[in-house]
PDB file of N, CA and C in Angstrom:
ATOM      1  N   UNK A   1      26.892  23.983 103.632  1.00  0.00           N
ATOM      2  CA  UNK A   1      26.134  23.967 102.391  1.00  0.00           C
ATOM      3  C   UNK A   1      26.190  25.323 101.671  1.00  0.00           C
ATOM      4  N   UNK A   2      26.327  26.086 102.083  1.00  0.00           N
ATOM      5  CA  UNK A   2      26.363  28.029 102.215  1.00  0.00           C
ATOM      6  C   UNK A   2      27.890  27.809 100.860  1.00  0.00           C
ATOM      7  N   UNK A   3      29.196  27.587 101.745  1.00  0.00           N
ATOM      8  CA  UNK A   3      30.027  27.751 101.437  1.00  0.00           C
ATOM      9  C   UNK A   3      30.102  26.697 100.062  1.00  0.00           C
ATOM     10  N   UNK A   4      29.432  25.533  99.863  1.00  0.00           N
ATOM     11  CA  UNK A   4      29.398  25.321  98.573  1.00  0.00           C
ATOM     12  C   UNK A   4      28.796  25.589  97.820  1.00  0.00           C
ATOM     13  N   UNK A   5      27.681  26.064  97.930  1.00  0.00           N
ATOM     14  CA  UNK A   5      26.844  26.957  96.898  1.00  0.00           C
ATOM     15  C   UNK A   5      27.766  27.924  96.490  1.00  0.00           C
ATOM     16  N   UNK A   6      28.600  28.735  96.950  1.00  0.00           N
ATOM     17  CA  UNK A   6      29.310  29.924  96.755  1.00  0.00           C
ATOM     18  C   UNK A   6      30.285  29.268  95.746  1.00  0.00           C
ATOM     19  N   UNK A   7      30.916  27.721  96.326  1.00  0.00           N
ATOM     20  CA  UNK A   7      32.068  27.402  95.175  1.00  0.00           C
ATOM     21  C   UNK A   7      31.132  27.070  93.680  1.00  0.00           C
ATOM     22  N   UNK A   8      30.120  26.626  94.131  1.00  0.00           N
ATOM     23  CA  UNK A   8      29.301  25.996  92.425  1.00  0.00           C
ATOM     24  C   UNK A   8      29.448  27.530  92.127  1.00  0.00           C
ATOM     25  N   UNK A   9      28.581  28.589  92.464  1.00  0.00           N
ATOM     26  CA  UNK A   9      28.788  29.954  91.690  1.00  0.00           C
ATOM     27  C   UNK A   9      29.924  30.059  91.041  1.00  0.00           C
ATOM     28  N   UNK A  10      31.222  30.176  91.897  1.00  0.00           N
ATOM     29  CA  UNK A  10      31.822  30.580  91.400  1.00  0.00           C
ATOM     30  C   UNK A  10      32.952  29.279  89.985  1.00  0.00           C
ATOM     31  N   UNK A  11      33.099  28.498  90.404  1.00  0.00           N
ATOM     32  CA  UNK A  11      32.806  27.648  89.368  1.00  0.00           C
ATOM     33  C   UNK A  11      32.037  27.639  87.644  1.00  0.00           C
ATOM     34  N   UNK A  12      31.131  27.612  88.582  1.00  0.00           N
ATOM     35  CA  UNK A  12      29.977  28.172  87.260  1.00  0.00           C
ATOM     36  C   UNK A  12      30.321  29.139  86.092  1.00  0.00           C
ATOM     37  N   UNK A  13      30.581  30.211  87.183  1.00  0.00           N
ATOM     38  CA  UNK A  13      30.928  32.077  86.812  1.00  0.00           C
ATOM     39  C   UNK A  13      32.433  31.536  85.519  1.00  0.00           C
ATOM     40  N   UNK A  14      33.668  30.415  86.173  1.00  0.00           N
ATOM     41  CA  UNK A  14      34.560  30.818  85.326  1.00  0.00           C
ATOM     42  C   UNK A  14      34.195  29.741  83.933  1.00  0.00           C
ATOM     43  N   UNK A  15      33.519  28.564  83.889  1.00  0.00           N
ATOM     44  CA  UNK A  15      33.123  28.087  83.248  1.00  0.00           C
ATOM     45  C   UNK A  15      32.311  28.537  82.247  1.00  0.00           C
ATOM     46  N   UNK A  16      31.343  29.598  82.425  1.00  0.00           N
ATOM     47  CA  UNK A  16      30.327  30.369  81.757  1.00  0.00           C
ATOM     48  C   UNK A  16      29.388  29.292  81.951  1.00  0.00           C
ATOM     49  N   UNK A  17      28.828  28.343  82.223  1.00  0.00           N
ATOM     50  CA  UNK A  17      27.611  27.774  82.719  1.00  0.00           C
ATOM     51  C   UNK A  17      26.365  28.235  83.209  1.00  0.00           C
ATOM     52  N   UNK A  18      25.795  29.361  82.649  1.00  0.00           N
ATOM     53  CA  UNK A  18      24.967  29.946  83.131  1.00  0.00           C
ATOM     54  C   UNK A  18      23.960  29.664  83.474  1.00  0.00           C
ATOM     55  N   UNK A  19      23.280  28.386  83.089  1.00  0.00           N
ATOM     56  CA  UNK A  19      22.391  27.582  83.866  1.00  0.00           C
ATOM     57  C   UNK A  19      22.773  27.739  85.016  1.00  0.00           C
ATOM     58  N   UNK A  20      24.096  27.021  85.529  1.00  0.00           N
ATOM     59  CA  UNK A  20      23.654  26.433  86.838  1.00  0.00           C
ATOM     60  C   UNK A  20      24.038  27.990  87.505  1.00  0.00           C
ATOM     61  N   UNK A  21      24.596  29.075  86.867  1.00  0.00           N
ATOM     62  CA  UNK A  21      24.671  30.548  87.645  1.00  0.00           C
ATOM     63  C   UNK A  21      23.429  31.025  87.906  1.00  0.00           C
ATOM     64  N   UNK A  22      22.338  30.678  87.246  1.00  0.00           N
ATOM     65  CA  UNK A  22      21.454  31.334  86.959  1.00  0.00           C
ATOM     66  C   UNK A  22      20.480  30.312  88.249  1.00  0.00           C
ATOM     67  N   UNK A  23      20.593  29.540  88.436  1.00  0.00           N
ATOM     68  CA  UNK A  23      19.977  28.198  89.584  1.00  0.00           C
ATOM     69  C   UNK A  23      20.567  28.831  90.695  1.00  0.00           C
ATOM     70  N   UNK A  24      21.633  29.382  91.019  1.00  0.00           N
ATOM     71  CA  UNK A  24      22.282  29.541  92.276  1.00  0.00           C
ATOM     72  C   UNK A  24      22.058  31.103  92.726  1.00  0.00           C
ATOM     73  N   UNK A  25      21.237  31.677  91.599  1.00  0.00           N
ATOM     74  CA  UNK A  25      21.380  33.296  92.033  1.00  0.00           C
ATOM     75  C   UNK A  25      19.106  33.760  92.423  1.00  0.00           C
ATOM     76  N   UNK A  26      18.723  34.177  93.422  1.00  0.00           N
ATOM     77  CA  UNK A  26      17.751  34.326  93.498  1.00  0.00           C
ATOM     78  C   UNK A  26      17.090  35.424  92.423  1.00  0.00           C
ATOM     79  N   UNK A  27      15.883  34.973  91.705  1.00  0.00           N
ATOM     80  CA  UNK A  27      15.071  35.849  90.802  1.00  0.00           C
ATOM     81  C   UNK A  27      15.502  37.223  91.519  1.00  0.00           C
ATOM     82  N   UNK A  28      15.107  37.606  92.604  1.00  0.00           N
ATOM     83  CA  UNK A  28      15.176  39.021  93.032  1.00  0.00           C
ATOM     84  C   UNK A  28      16.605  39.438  93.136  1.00  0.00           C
ATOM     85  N   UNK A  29      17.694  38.941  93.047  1.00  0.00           N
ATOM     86  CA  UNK A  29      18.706  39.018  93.740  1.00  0.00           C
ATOM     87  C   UNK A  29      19.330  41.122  93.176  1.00  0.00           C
ATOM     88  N   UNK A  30      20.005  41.486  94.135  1.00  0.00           N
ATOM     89  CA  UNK A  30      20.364  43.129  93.675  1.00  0.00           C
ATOM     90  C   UNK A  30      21.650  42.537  93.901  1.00  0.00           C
ATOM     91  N   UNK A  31      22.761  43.192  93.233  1.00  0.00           N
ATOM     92  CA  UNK A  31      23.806  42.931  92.916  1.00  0.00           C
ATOM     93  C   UNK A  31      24.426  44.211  92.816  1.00  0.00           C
ATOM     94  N   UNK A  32      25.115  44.514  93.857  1.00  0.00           N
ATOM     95  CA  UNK A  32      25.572  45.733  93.447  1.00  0.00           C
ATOM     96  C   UNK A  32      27.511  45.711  93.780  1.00  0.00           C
ATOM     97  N   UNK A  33      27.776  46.643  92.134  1.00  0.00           N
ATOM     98  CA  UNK A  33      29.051  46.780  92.037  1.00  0.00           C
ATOM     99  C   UNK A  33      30.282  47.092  93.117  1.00  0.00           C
ATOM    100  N   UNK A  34      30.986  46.838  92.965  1.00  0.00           N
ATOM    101  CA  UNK A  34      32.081  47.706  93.510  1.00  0.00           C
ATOM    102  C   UNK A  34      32.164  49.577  93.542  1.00  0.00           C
ATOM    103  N   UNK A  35      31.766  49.712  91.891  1.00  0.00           N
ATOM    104  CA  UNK A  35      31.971  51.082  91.740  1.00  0.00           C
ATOM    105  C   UNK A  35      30.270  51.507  92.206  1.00  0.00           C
ATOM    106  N   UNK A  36      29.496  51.105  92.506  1.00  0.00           N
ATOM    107  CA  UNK A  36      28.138  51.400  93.381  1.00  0.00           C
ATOM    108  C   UNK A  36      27.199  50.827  92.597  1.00  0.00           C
ATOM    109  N   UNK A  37      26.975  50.678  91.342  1.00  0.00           N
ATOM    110  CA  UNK A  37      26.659  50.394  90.095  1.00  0.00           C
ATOM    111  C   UNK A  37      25.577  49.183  90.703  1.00  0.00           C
ATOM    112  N   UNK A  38      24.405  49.539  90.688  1.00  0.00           N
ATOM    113  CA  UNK A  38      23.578  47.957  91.037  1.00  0.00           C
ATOM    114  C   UNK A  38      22.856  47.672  89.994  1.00  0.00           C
ATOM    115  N   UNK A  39      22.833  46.416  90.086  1.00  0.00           N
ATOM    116  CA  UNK A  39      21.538  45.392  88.861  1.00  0.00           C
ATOM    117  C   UNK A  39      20.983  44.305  89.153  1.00  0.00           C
ATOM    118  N   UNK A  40      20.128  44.279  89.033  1.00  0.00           N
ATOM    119  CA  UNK A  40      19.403  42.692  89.100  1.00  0.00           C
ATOM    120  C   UNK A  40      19.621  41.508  88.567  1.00  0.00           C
ATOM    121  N   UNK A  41      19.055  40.857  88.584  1.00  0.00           N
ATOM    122  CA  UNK A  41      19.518  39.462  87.905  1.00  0.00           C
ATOM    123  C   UNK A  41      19.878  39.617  86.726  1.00  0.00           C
ATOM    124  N   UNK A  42      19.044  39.636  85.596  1.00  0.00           N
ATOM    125  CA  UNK A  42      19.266  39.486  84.289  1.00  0.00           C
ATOM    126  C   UNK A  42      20.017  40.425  83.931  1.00  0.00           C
ATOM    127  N   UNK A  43      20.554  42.113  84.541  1.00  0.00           N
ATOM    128  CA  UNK A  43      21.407  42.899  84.492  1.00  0.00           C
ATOM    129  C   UNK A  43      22.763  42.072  84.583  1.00  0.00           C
ATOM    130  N   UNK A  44      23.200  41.966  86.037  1.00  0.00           N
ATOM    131  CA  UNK A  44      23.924  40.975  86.167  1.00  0.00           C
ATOM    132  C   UNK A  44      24.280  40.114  85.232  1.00  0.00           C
ATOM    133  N   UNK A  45      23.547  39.205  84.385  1.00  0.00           N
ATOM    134  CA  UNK A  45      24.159  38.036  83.684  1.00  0.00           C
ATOM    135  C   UNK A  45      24.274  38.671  82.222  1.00  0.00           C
ATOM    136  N   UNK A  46      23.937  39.635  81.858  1.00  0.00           N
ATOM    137  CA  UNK A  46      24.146  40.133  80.452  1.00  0.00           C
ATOM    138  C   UNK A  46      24.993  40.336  80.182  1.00  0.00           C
ATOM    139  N   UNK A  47      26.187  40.811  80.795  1.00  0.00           N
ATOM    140  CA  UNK A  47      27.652  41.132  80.218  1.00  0.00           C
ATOM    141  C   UNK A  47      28.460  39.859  79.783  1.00  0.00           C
ATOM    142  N   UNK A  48      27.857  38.667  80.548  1.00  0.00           N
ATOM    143  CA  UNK A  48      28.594  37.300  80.817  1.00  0.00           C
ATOM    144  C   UNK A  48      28.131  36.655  79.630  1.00  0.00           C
ATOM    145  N   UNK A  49      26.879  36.398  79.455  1.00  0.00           N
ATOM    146  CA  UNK A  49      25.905  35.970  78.389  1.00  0.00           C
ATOM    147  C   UNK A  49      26.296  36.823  76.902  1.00  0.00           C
ATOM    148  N   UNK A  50      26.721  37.367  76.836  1.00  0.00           N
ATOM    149  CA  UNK A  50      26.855  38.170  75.759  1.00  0.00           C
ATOM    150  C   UNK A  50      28.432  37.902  75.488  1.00  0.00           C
ATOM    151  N   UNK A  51      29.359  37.785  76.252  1.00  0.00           N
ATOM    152  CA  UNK A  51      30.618  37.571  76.109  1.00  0.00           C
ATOM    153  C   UNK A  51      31.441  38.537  76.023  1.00  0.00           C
ATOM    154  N   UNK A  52      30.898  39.881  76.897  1.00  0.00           N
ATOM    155  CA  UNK A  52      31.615  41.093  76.586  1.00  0.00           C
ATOM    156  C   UNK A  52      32.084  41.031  78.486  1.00  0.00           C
ATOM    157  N   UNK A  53      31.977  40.332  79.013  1.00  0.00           N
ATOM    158  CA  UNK A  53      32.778  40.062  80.303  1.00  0.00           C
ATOM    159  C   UNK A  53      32.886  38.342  80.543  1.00  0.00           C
ATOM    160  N   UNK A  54      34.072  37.817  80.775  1.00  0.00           N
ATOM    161  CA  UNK A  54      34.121  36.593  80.946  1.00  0.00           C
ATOM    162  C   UNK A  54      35.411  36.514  81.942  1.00  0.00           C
ATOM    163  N   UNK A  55      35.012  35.924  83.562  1.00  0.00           N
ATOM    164  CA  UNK A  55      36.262  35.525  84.583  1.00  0.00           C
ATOM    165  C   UNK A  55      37.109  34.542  83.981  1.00  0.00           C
ATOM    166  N   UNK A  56      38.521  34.931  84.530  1.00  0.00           N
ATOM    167  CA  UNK A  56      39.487  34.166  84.338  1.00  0.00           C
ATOM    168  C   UNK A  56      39.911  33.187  85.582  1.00  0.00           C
ATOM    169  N   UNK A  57      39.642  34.256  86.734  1.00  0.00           N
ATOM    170  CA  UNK A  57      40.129  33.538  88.390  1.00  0.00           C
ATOM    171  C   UNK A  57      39.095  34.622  89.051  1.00  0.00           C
ATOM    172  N   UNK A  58      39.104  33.705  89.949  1.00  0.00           N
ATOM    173  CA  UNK A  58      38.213  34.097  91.072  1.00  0.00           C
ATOM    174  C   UNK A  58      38.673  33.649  92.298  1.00  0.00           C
ATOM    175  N   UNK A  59      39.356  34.012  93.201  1.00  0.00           N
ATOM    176  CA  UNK A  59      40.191  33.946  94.581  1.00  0.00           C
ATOM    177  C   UNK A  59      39.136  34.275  96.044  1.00  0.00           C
ATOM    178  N   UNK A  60      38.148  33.754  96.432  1.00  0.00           N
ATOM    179  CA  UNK A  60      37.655  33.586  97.586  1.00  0.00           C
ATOM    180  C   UNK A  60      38.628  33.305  98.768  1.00  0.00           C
ATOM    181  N   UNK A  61      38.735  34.464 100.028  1.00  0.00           N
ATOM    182  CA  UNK A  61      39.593  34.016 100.966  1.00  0.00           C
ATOM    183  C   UNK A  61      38.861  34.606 101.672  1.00  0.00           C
ATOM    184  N   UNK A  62      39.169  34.290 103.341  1.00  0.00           N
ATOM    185  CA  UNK A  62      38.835  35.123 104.834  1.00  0.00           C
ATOM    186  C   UNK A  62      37.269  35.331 104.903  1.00  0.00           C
ATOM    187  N   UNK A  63      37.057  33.969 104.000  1.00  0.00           N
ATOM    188  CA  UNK A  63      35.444  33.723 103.929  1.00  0.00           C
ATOM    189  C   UNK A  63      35.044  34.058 106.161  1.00  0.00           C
ATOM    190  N   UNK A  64      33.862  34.165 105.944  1.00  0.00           N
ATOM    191  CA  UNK A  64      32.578  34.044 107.350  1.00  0.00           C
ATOM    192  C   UNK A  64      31.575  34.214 107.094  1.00  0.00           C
ATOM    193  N   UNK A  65      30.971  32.806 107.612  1.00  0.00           N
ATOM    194  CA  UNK A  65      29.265  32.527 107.440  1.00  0.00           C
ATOM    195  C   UNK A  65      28.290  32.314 108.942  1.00  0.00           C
ATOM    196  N   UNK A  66      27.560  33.161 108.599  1.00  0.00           N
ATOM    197  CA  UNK A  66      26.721  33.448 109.677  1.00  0.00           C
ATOM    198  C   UNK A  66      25.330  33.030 109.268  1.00  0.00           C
ATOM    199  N   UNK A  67      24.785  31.848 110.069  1.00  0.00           N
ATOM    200  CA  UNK A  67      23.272  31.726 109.519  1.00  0.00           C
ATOM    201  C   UNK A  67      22.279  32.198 110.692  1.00  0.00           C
ATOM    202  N   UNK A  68      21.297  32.528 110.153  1.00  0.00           N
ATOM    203  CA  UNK A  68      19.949  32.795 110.580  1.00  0.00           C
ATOM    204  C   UNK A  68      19.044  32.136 110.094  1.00  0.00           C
ATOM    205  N   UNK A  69      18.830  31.083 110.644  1.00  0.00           N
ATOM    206  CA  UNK A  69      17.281  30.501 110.598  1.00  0.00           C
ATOM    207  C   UNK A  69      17.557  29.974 108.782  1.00  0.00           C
ATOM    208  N   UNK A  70      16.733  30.115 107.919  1.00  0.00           N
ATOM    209  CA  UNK A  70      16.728  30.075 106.131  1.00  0.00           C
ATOM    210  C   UNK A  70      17.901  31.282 105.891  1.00  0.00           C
ATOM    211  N   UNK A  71      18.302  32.088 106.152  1.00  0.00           N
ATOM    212  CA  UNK A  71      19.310  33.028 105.751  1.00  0.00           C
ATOM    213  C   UNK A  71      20.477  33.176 106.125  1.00  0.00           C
ATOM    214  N   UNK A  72      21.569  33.061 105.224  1.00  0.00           N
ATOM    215  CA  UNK A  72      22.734  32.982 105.505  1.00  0.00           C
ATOM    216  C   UNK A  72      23.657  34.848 105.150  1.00  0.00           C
ATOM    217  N   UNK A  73      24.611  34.958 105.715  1.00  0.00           N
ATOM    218  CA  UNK A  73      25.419  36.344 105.658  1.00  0.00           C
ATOM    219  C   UNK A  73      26.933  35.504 105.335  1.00  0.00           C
ATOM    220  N   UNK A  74      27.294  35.694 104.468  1.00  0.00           N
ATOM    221  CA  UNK A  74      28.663  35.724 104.091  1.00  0.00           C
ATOM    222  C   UNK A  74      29.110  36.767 103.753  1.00  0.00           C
ATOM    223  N   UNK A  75      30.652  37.146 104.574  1.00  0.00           N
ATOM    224  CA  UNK A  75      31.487  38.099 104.178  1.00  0.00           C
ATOM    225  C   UNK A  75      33.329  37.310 103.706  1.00  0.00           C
ATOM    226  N   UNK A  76      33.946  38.296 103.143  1.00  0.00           N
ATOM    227  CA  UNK A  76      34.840  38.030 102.604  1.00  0.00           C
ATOM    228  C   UNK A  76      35.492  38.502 101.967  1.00  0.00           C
ATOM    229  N   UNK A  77      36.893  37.818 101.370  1.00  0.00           N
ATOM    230  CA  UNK A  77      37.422  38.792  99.882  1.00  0.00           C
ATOM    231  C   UNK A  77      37.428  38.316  98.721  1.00  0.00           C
ATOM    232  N   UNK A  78      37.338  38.772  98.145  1.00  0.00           N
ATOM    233  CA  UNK A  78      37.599  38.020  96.927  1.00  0.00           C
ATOM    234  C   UNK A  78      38.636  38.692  95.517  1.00  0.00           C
ATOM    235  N   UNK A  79      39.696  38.007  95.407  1.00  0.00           N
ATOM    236  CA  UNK A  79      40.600  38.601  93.950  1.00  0.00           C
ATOM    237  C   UNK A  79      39.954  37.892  92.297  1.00  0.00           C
ATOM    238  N   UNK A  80      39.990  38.852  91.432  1.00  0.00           N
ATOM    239  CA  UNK A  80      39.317  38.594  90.318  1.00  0.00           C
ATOM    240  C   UNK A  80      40.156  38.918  88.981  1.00  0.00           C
ATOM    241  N   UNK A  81      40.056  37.925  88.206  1.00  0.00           N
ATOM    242  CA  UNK A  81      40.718  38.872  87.081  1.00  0.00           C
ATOM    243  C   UNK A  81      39.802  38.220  85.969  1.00  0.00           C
ATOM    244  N   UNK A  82      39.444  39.165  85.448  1.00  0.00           N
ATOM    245  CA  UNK A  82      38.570  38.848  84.416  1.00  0.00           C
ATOM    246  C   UNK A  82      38.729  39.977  82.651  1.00  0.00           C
ATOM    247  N   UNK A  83      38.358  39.531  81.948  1.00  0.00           N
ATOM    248  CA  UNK A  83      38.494  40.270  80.274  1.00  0.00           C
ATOM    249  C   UNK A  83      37.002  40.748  80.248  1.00  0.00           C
ATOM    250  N   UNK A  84      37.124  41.963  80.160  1.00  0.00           N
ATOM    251  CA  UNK A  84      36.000  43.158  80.369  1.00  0.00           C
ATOM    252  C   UNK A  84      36.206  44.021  78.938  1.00  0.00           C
ATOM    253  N   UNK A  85      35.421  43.589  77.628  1.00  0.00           N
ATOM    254  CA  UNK A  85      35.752  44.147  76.268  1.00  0.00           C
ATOM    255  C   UNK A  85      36.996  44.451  75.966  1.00  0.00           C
ATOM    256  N   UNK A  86      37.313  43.183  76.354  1.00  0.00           N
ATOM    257  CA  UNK A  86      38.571  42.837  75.688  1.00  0.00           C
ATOM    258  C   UNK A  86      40.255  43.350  76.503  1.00  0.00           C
ATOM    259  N   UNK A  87      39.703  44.115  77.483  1.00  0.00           N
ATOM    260  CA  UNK A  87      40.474  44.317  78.396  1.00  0.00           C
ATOM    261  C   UNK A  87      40.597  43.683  79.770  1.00  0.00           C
ATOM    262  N   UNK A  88      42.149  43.246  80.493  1.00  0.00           N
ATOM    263  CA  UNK A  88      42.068  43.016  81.321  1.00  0.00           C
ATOM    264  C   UNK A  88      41.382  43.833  82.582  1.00  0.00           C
ATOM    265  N   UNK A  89      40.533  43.095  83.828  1.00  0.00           N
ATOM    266  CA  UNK A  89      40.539  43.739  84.791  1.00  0.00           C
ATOM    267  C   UNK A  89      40.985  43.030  86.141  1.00  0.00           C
ATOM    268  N   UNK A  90      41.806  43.545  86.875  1.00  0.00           N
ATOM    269  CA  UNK A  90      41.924  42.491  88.083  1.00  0.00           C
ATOM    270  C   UNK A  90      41.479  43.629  89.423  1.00  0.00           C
ATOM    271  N   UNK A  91      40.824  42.825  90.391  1.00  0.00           N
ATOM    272  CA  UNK A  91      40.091  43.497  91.448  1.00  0.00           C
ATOM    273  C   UNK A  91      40.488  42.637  92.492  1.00  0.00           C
ATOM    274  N   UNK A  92      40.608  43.460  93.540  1.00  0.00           N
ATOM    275  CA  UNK A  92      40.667  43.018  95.124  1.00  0.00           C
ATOM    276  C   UNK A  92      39.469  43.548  95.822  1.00  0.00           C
ATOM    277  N   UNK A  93      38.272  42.447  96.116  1.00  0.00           N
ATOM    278  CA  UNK A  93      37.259  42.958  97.174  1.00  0.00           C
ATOM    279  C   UNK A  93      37.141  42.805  98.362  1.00  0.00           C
ATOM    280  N   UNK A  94      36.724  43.176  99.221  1.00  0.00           N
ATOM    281  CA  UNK A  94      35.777  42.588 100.191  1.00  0.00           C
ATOM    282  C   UNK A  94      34.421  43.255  99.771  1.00  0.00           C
ATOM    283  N   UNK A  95      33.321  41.899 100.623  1.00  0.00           N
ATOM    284  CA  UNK A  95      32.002  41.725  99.910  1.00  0.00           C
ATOM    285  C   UNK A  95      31.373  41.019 100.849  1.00  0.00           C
ATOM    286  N   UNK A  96      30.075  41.154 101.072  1.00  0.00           N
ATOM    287  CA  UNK A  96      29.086  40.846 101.865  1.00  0.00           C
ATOM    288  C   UNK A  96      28.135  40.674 100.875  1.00  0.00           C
ATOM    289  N   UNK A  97      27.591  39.242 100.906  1.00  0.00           N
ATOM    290  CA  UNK A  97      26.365  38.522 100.233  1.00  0.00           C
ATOM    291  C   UNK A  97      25.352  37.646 101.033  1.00  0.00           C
ATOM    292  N   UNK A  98      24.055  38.008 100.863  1.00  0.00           N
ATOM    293  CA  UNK A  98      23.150  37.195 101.363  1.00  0.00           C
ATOM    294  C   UNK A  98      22.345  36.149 100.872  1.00  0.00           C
ATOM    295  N   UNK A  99      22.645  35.109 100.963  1.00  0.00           N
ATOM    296  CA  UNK A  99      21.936  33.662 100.636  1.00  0.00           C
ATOM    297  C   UNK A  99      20.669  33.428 101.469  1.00  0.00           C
ATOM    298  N   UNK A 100      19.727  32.699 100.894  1.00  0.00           N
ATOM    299  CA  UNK A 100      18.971  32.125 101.468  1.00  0.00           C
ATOM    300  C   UNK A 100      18.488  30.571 100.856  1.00  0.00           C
ATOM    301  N   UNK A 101      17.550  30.430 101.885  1.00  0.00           N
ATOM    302  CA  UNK A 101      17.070  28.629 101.693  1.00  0.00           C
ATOM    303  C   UNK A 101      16.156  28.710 100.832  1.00  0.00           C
ATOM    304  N   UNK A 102      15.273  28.566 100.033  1.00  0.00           N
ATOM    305  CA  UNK A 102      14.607  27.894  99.386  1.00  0.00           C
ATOM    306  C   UNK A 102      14.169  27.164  98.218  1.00  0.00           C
ATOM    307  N   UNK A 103      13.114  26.215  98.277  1.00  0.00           N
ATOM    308  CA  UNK A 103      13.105  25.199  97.185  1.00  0.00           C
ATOM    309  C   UNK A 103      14.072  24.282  97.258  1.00  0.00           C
ATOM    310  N   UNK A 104      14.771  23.562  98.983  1.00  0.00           N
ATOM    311  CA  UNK A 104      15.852  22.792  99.102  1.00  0.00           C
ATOM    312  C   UNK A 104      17.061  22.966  98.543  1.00  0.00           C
ATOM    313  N   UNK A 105      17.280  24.402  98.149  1.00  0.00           N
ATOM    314  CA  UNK A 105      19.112  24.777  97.588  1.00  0.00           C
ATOM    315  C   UNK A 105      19.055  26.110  98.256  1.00  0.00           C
ATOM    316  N   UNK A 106      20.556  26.459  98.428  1.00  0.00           N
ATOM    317  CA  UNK A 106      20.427  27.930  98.610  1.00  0.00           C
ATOM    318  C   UNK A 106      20.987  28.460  97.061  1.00  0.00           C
ATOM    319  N   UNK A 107      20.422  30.483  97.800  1.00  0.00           N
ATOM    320  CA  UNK A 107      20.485  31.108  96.773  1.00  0.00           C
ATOM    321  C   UNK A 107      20.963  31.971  96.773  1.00  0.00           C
ATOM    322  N   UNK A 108      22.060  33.198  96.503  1.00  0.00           N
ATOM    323  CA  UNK A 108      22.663  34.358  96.467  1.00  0.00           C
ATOM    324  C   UNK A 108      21.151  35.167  96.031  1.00  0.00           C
ATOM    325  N   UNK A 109      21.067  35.952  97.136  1.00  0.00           N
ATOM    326  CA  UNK A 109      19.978  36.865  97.208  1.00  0.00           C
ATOM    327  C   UNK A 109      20.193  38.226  97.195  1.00  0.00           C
ATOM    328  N   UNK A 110      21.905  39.032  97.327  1.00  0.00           N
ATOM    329  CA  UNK A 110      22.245  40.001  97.440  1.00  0.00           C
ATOM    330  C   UNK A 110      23.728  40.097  97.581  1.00  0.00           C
ATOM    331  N   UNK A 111      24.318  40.637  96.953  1.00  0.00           N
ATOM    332  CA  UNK A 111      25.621  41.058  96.768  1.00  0.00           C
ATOM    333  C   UNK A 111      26.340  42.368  97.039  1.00  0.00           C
ATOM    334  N   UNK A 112      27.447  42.926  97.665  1.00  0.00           N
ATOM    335  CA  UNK A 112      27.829  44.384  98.104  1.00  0.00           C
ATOM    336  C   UNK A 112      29.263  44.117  98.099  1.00  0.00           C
ATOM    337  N   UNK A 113      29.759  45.099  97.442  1.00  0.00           N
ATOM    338  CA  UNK A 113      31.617  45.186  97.417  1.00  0.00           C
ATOM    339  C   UNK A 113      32.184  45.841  97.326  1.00  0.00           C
ATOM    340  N   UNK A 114      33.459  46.552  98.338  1.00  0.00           N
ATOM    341  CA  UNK A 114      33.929  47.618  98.334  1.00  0.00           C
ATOM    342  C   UNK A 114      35.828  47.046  97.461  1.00  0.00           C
ATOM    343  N   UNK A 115      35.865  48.096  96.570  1.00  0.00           N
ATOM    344  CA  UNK A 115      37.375  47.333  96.294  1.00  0.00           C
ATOM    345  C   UNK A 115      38.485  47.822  97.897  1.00  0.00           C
ATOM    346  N   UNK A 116      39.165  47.053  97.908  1.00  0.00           N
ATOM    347  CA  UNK A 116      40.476  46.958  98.859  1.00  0.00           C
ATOM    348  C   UNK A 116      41.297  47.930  98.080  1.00  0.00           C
ATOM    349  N   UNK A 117      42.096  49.257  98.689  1.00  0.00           N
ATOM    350  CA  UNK A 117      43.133  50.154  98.026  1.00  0.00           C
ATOM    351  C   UNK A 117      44.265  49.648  98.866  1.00  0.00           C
TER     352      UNK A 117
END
C-alpha cells in the first residue's frame, strides 16, 4: 500500500494534480532538498502551483520499504527531469521518506535527498 501511495504521488507530481498531491503529503510534512534547502508543505507545493517548476519524468528504482507498526521508511533513487523557470533540470537521487497511516491512507510525512555524483 506504501509503494502505491508513492506511485499516486508521483503520478500526481507529473500530472500537476495537486489535489490528490496535496491528499498524499502530511499537513506537517518537512521536505527537504537535495541542495539542504527544507520546506514544508505549502513551501513545497508553491513552485508547482505557480508553474515556475513542473516534472517531466520521475524514475523511482532500488525502492525498500520498511514498516513499523502505522509508519513506513522508504529508501531509494530516484531520476528526475523537470523545467525549473524555464530551464531544464535533471537529477539523480537517493532519498529516504517517511510515510505514515492515518485517516485510512498513507501519507509522505518527510522527505531527505542526497544527489548521486
Amino acid at each position: 500500500a506504501v509503494r502505491s501511495a508513492e506511485a499516486q504521488r508521483i503520478q500526481a507530481l507529473l500530472a500537476a494534480d495537486f489535489a490528490a498531491v496535496d491528499r498524499l503529503l502530511a499537513d506537517e510534512l518537512t521536505y527537504t532538498h537535495s541542495n539542504a534547502k527544507r520546506d514544508n508543505k505549502a513551501a513545497y507545493l508553491e513552485p508547482f502551483k505557480s508553474g515556475r517548476t513542473r516534472y517531466q519524468r520521475l524514475e523511482p528504482s532500488e525502492m525498500s520499504i520498511r514498516l513499523y507498526g502505522e509508519t513506513a521508511v522508504m529508501t531509494g533513487r530516484m531520476l528526475s527531469l523537470a523545467l525549473v523557470a524555464g530551464a531544464e533540470s535533471r537529477t539523480d537521487l537517493r532519498f529516504t521518506s517517511v510515510w505514515i497511516f492515518r485517516d485510512a491512507r498513507w501519507q509522505m510525512a518527510a522527505w531527505h535527498s542526497a544527489r548521486v555524483e
